[in-house]
N, C-alpha and C. Protein backbone atom coordinates (compact mmCIF):
# COMPACT_ATOMS: atom_id res chain seq x y z
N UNK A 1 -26.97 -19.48 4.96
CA UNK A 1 -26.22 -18.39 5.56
C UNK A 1 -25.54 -17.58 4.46
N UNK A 2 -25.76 -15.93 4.49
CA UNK A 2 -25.13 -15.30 3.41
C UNK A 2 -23.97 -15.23 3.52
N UNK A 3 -23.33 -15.33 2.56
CA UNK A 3 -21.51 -14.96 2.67
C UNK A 3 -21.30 -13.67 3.13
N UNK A 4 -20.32 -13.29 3.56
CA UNK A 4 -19.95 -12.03 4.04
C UNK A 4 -18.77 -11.18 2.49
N UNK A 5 -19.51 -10.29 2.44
CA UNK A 5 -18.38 -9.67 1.45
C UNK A 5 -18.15 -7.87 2.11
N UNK A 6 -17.08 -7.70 1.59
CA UNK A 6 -16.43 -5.77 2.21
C UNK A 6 -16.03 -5.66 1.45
N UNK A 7 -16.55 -4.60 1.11
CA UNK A 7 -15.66 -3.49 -0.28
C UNK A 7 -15.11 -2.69 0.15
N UNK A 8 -13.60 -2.44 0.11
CA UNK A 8 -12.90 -1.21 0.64
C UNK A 8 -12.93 -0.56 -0.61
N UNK A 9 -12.93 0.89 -0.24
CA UNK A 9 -12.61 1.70 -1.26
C UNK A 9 -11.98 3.32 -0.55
N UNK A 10 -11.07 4.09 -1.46
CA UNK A 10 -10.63 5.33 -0.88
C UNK A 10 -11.53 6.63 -1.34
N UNK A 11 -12.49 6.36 -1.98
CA UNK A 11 -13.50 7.52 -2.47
C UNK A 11 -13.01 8.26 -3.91
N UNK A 12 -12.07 7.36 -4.41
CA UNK A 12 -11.31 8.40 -5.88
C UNK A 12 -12.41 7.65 -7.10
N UNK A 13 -12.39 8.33 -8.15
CA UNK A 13 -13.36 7.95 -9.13
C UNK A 13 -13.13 6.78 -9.69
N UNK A 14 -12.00 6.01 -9.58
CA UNK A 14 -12.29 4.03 -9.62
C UNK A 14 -12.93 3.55 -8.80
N UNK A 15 -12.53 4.00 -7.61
CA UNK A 15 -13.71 3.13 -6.42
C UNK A 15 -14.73 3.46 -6.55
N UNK A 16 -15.22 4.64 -6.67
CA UNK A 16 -16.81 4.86 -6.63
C UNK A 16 -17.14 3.76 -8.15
N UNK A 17 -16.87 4.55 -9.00
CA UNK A 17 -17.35 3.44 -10.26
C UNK A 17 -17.05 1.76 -9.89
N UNK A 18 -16.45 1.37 -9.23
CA UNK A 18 -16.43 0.21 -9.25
C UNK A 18 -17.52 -0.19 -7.94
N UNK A 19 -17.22 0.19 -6.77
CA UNK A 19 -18.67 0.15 -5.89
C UNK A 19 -19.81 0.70 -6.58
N UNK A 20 -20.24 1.57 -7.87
CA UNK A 20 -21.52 1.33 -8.28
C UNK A 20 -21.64 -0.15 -9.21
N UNK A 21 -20.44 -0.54 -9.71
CA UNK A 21 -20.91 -1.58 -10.55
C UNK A 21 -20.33 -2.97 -10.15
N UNK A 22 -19.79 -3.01 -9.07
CA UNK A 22 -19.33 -4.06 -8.92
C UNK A 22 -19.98 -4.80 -7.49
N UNK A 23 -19.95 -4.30 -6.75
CA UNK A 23 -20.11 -4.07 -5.08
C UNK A 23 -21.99 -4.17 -4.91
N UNK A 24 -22.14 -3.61 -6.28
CA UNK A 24 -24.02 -3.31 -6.07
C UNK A 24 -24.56 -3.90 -7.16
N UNK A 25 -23.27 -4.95 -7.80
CA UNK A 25 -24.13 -6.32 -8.59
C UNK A 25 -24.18 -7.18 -7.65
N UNK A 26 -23.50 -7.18 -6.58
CA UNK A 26 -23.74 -8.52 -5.51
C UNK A 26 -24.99 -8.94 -5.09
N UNK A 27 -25.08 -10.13 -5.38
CA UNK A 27 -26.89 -10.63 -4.90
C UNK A 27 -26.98 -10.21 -3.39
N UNK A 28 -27.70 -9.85 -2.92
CA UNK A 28 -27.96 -9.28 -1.37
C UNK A 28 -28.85 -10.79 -0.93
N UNK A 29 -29.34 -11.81 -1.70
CA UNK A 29 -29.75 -12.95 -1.26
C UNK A 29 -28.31 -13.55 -1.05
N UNK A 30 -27.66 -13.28 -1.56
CA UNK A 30 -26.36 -14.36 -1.02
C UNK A 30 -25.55 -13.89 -0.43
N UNK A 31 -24.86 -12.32 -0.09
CA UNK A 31 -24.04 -11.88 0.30
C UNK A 31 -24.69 -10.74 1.24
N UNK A 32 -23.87 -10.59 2.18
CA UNK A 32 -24.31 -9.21 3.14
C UNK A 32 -22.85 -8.56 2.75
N UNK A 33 -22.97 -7.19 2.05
CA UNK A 33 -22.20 -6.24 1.77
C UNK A 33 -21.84 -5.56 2.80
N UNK A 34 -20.28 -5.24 2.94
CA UNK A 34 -20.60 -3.51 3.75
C UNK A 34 -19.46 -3.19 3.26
N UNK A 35 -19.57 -1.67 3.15
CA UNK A 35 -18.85 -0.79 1.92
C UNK A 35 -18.06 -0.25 2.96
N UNK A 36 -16.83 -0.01 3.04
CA UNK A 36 -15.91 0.75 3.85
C UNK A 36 -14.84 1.51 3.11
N UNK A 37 -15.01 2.72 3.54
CA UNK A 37 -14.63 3.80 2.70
C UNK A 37 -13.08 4.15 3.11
N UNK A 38 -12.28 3.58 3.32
CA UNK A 38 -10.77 3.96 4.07
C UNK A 38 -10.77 5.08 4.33
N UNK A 39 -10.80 5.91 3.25
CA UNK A 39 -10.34 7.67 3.30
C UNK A 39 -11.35 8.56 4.51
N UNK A 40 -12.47 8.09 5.37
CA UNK A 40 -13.05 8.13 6.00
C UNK A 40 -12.85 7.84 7.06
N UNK A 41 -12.61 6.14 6.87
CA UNK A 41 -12.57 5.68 8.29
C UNK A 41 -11.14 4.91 8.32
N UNK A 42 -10.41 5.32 8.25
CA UNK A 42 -8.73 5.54 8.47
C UNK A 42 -8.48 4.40 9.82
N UNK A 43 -9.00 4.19 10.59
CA UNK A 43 -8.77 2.99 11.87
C UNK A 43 -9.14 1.60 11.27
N UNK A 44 -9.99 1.42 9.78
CA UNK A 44 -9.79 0.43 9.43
C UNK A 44 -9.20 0.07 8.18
N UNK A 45 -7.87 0.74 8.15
CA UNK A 45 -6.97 0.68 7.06
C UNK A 45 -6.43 -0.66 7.54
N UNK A 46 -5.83 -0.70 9.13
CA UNK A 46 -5.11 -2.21 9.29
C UNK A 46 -5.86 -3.41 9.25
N UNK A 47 -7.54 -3.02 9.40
CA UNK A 47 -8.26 -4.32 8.90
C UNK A 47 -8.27 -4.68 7.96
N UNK A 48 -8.27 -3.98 6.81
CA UNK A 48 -8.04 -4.30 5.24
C UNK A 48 -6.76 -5.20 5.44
N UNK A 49 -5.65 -4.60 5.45
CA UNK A 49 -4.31 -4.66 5.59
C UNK A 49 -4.14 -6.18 5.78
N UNK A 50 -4.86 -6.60 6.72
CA UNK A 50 -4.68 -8.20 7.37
C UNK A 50 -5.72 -8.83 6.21
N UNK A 51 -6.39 -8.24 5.93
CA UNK A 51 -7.63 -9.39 5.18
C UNK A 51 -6.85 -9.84 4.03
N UNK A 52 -5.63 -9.28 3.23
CA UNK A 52 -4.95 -8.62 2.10
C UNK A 52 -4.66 -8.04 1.72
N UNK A 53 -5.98 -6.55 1.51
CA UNK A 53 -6.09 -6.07 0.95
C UNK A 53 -4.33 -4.89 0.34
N UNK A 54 -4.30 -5.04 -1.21
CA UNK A 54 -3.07 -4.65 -1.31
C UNK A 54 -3.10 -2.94 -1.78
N UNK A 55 -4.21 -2.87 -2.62
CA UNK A 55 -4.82 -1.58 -3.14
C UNK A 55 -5.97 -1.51 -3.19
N UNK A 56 -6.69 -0.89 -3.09
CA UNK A 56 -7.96 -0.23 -3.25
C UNK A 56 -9.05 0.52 -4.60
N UNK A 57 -9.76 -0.30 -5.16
CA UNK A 57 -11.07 -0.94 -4.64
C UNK A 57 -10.77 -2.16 -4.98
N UNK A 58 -11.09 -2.61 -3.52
CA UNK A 58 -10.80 -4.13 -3.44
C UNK A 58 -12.24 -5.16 -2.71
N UNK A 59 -12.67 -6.18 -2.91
CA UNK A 59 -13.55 -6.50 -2.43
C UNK A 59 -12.89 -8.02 -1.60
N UNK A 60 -13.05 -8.42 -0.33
CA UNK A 60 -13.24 -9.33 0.18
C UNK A 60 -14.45 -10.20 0.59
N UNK A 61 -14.02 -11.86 -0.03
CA UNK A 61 -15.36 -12.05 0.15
C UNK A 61 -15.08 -13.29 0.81
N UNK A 62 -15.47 -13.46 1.84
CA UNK A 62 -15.06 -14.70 2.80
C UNK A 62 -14.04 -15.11 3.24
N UNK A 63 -13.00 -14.11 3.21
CA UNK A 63 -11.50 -13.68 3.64
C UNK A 63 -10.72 -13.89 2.71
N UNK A 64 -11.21 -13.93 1.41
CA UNK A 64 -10.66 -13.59 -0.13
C UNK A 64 -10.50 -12.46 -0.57
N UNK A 65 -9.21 -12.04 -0.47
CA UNK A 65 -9.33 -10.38 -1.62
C UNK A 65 -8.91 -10.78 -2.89
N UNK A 66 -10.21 -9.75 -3.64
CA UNK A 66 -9.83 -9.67 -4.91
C UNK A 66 -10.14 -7.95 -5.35
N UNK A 67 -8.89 -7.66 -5.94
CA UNK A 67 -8.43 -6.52 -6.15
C UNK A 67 -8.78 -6.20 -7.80
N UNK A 68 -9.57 -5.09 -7.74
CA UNK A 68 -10.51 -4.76 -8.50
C UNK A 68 -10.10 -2.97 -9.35
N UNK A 69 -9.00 -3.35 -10.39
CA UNK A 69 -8.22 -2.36 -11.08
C UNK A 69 -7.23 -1.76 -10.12
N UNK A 70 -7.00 -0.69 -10.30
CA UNK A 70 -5.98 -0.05 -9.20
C UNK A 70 -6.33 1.55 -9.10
N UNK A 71 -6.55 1.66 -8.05
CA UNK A 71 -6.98 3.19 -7.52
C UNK A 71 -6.03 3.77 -6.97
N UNK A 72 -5.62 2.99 -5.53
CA UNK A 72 -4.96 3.58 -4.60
C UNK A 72 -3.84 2.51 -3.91
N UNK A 73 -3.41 2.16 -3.87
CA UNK A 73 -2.08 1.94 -3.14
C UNK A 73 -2.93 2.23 -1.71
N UNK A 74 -2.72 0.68 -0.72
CA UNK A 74 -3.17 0.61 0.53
C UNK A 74 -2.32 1.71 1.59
N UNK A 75 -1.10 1.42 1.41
CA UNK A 75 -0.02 2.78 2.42
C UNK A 75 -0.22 3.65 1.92
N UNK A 76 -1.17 4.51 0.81
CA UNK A 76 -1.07 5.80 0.96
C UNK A 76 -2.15 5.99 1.73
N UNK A 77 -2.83 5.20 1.98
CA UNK A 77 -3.96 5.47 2.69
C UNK A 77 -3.50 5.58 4.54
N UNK A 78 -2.35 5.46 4.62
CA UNK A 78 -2.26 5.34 5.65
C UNK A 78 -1.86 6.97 6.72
């Protein structure tokens, strides 16, 4: 069974660079990705929120966040 991993990100030029290099080194044999863009989809800011997530680009991976430089501050996204 693949692990589940989510990459939040707010679309500013850390997240994108880090979802090209971080998010899309993930083995797709072991992990099912899905990329969620906050600044987009704004109704799942409080899902982040509960998973951990503290800032953005952040990746959760089996209800682990690990926070991946600093882009954005999760409440500004709000």
């Amino acid at each position: 069974m693949k692990a589940k991993a989510t990459f939040y990100h707010a679309g500013c030029p850390v997240c994108v660079e880090a979802e090209q290099n971080v998010a899309a080194a993930l083995d797709p044999q072991r992990f099912e990705v899905e990329i969620v863009h906050l600044g987009n989809d704004k109704a799942r800011v409080a899902e982040a929120e509960s998973a951990g997530v503290k800032s953005v680009p952040a990746l959760v991976i089996d209800g682990l966040p690990f926070h991946i430089n600093f882009g954005a501050d999760l409440s500004a996204l709000k």
